[in-house]
C-alpha atoms as a PDB file:
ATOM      1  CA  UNK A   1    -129.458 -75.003-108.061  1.00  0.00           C
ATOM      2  CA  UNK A   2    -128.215 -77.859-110.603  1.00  0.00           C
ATOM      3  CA  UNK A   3    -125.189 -79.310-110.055  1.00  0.00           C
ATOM      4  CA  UNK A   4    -122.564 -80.480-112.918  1.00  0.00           C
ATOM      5  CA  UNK A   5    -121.318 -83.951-112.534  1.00  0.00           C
ATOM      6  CA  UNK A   6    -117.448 -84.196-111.626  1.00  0.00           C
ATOM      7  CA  UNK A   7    -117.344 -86.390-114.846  1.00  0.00           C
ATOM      8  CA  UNK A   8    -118.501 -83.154-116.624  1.00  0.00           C
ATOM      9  CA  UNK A   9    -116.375 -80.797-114.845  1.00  0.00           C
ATOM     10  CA  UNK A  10    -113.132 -83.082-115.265  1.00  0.00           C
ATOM     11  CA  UNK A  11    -113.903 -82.994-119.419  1.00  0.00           C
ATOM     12  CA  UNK A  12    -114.117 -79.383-119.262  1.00  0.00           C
ATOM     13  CA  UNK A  13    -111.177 -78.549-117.346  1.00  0.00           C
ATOM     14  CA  UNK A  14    -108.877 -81.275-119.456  1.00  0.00           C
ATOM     15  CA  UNK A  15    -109.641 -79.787-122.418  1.00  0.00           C
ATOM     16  CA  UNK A  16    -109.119 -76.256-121.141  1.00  0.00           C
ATOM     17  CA  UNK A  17    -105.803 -77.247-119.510  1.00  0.00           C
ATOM     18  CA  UNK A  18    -103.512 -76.658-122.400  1.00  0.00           C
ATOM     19  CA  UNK A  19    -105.101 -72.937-122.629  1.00  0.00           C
ATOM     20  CA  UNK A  20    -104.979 -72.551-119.064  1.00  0.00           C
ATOM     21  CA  UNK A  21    -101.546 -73.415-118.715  1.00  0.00           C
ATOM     22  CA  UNK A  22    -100.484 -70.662-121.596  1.00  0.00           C
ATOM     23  CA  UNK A  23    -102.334 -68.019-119.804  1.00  0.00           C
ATOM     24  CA  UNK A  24    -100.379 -68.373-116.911  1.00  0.00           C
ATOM     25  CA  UNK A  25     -96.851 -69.399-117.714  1.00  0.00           C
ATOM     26  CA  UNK A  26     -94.673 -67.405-116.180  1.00  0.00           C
ATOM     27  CA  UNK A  27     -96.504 -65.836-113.614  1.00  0.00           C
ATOM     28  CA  UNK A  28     -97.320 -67.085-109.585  1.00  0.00           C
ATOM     29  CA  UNK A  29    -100.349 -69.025-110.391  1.00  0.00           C
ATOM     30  CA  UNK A  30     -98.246 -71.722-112.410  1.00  0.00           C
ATOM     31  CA  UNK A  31     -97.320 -72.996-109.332  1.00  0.00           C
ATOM     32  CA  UNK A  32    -100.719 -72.911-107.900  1.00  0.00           C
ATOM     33  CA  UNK A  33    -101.620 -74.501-111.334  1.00  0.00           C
ATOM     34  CA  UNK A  34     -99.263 -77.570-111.268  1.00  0.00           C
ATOM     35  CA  UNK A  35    -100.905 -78.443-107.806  1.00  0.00           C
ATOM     36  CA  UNK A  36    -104.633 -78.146-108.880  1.00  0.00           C
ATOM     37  CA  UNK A  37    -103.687 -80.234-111.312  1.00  0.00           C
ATOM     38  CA  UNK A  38    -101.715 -82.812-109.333  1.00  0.00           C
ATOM     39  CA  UNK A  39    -105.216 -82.621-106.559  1.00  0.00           C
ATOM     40  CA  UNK A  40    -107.571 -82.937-108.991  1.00  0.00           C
ATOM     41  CA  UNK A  41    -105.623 -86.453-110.478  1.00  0.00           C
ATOM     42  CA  UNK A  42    -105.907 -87.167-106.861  1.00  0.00           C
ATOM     43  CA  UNK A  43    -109.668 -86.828-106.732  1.00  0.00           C
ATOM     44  CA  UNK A  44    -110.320 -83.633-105.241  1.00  0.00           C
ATOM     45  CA  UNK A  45    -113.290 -81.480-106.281  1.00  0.00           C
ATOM     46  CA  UNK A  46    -112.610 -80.044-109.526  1.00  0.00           C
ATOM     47  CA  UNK A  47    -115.266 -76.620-108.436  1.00  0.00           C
ATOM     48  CA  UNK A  48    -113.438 -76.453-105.171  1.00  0.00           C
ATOM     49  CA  UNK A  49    -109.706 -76.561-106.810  1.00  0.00           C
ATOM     50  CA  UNK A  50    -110.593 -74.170-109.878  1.00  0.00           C
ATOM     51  CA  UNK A  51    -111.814 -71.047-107.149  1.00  0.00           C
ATOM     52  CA  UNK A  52    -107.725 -71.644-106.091  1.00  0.00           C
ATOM     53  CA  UNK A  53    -106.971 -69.702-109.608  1.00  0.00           C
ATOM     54  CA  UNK A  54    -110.030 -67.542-109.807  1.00  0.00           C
ATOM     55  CA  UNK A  55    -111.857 -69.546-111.935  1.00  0.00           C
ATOM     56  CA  UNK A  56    -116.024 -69.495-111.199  1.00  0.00           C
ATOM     57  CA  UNK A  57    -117.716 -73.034-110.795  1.00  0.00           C
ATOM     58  CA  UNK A  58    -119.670 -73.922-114.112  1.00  0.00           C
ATOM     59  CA  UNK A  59    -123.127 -73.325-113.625  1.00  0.00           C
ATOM     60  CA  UNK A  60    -126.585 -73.941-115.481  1.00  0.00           C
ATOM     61  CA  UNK A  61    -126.222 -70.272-116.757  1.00  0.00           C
ATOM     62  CA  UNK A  62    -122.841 -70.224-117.440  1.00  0.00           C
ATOM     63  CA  UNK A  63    -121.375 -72.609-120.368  1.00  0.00           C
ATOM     64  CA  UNK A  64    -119.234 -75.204-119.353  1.00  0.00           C
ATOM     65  CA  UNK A  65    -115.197 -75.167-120.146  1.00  0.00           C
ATOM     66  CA  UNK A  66    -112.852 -71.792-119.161  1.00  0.00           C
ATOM     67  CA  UNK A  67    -112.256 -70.757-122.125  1.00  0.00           C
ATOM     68  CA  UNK A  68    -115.182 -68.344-122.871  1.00  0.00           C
ATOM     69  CA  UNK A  69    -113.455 -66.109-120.385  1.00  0.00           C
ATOM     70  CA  UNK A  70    -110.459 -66.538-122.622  1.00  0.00           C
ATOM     71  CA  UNK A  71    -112.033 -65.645-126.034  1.00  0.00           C
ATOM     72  CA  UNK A  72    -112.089 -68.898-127.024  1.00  0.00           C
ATOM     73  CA  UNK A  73    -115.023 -70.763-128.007  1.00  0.00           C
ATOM     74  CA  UNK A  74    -115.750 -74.535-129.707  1.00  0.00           C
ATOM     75  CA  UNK A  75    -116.919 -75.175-133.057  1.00  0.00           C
ATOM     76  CA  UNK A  76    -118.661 -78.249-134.821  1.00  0.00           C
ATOM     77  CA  UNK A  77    -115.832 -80.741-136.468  1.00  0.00           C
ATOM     78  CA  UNK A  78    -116.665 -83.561-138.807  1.00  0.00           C
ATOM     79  CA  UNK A  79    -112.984 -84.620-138.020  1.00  0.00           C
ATOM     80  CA  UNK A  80    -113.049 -88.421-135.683  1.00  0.00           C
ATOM     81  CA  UNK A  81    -113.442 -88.182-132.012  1.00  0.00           C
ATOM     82  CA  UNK A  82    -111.291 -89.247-129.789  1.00  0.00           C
ATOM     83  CA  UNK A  83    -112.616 -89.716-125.812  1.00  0.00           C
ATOM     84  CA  UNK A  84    -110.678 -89.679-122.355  1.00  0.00           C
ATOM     85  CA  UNK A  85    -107.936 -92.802-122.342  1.00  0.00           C
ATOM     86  CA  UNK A  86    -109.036 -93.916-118.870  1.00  0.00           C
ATOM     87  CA  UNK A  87    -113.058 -93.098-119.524  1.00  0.00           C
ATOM     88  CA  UNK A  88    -112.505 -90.833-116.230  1.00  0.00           C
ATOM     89  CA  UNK A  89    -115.028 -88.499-118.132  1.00  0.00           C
ATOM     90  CA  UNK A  90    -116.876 -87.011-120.673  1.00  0.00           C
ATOM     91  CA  UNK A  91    -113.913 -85.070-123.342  1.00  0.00           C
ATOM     92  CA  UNK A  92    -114.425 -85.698-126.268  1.00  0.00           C
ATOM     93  CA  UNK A  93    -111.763 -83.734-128.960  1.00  0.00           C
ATOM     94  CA  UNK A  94    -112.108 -83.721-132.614  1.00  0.00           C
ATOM     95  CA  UNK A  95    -108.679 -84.559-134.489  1.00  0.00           C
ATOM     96  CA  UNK A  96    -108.079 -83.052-137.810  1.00  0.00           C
ATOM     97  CA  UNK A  97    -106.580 -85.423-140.583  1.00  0.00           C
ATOM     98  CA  UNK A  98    -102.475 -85.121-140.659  1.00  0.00           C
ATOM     99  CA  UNK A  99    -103.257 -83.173-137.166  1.00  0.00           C
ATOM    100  CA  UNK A 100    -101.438 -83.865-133.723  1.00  0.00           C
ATOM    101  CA  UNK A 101    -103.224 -86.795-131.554  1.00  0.00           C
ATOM    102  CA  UNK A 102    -104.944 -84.805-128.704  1.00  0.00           C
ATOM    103  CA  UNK A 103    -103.917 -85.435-125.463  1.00  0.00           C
ATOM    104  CA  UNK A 104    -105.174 -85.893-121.778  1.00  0.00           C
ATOM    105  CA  UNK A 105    -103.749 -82.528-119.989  1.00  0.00           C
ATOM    106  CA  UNK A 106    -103.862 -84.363-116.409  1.00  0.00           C
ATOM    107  CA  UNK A 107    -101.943 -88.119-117.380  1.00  0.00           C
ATOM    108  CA  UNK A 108    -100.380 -86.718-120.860  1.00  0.00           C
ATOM    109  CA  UNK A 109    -101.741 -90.209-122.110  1.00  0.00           C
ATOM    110  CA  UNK A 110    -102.682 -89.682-125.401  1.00  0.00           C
ATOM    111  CA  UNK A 111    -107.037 -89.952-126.370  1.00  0.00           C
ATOM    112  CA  UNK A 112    -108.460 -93.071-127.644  1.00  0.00           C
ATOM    113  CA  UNK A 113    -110.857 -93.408-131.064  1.00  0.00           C
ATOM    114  CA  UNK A 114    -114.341 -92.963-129.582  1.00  0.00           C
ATOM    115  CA  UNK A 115    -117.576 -94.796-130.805  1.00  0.00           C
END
């Protein structure tokens, strides 16, 4: 079985973490949320934290990111890209012109211009 990199796992769930959090405002798992979140800063396995809200680890067959299993899916931009502020791993986000600097979900530290 291949494994995904915690560089690649930390990407996925950063840019997910916005969608994440909507989806469970309100409920018990916000809590459970805002310490995954708070652990996984820390450096604890992103696969291992992610089973704590019901979410499968990313796998080979399975695309990488949570929000398929939202209805959400990513499309091509020819907007710039902007990368992780602290290089901690692999997001990359795609800002449309006049639109709102993206963020990083786990520092709130906005992204940086990429290459």
């Amino acid at each position: 079985m291949t494994t995904i990199d915690r560089e690649t796992q930390l990407a996925s769930f950063c840019s997910e973490l916005p969608v994440l959090s909507r989806a469970v405002d309100g409920t018990a798992l916000a809590a459970v949320l805002e310490d995954v979140k708070r652990r996984i800063e820390a450096g604890a396995d992103v696969a291992a934290e992610l089973t704590r809200l019901g979410i499968p680890s990313a796998s080979p067959s399975r695309e990488p990111g949570y929000s398929g299993a939202l209805g959400r899916r990513r499309t091509w931009s020819a907007a710039p890209e902007y990368v992780c502020p602290a290089g901690l791993c692999h997001r990359a986000e795609h800002r449309e012109p006049g639109g709102p600097m993206p963020q990083c979900a786990l520092t709130s530290a906005p992204l940086r211009p990429g290459p």
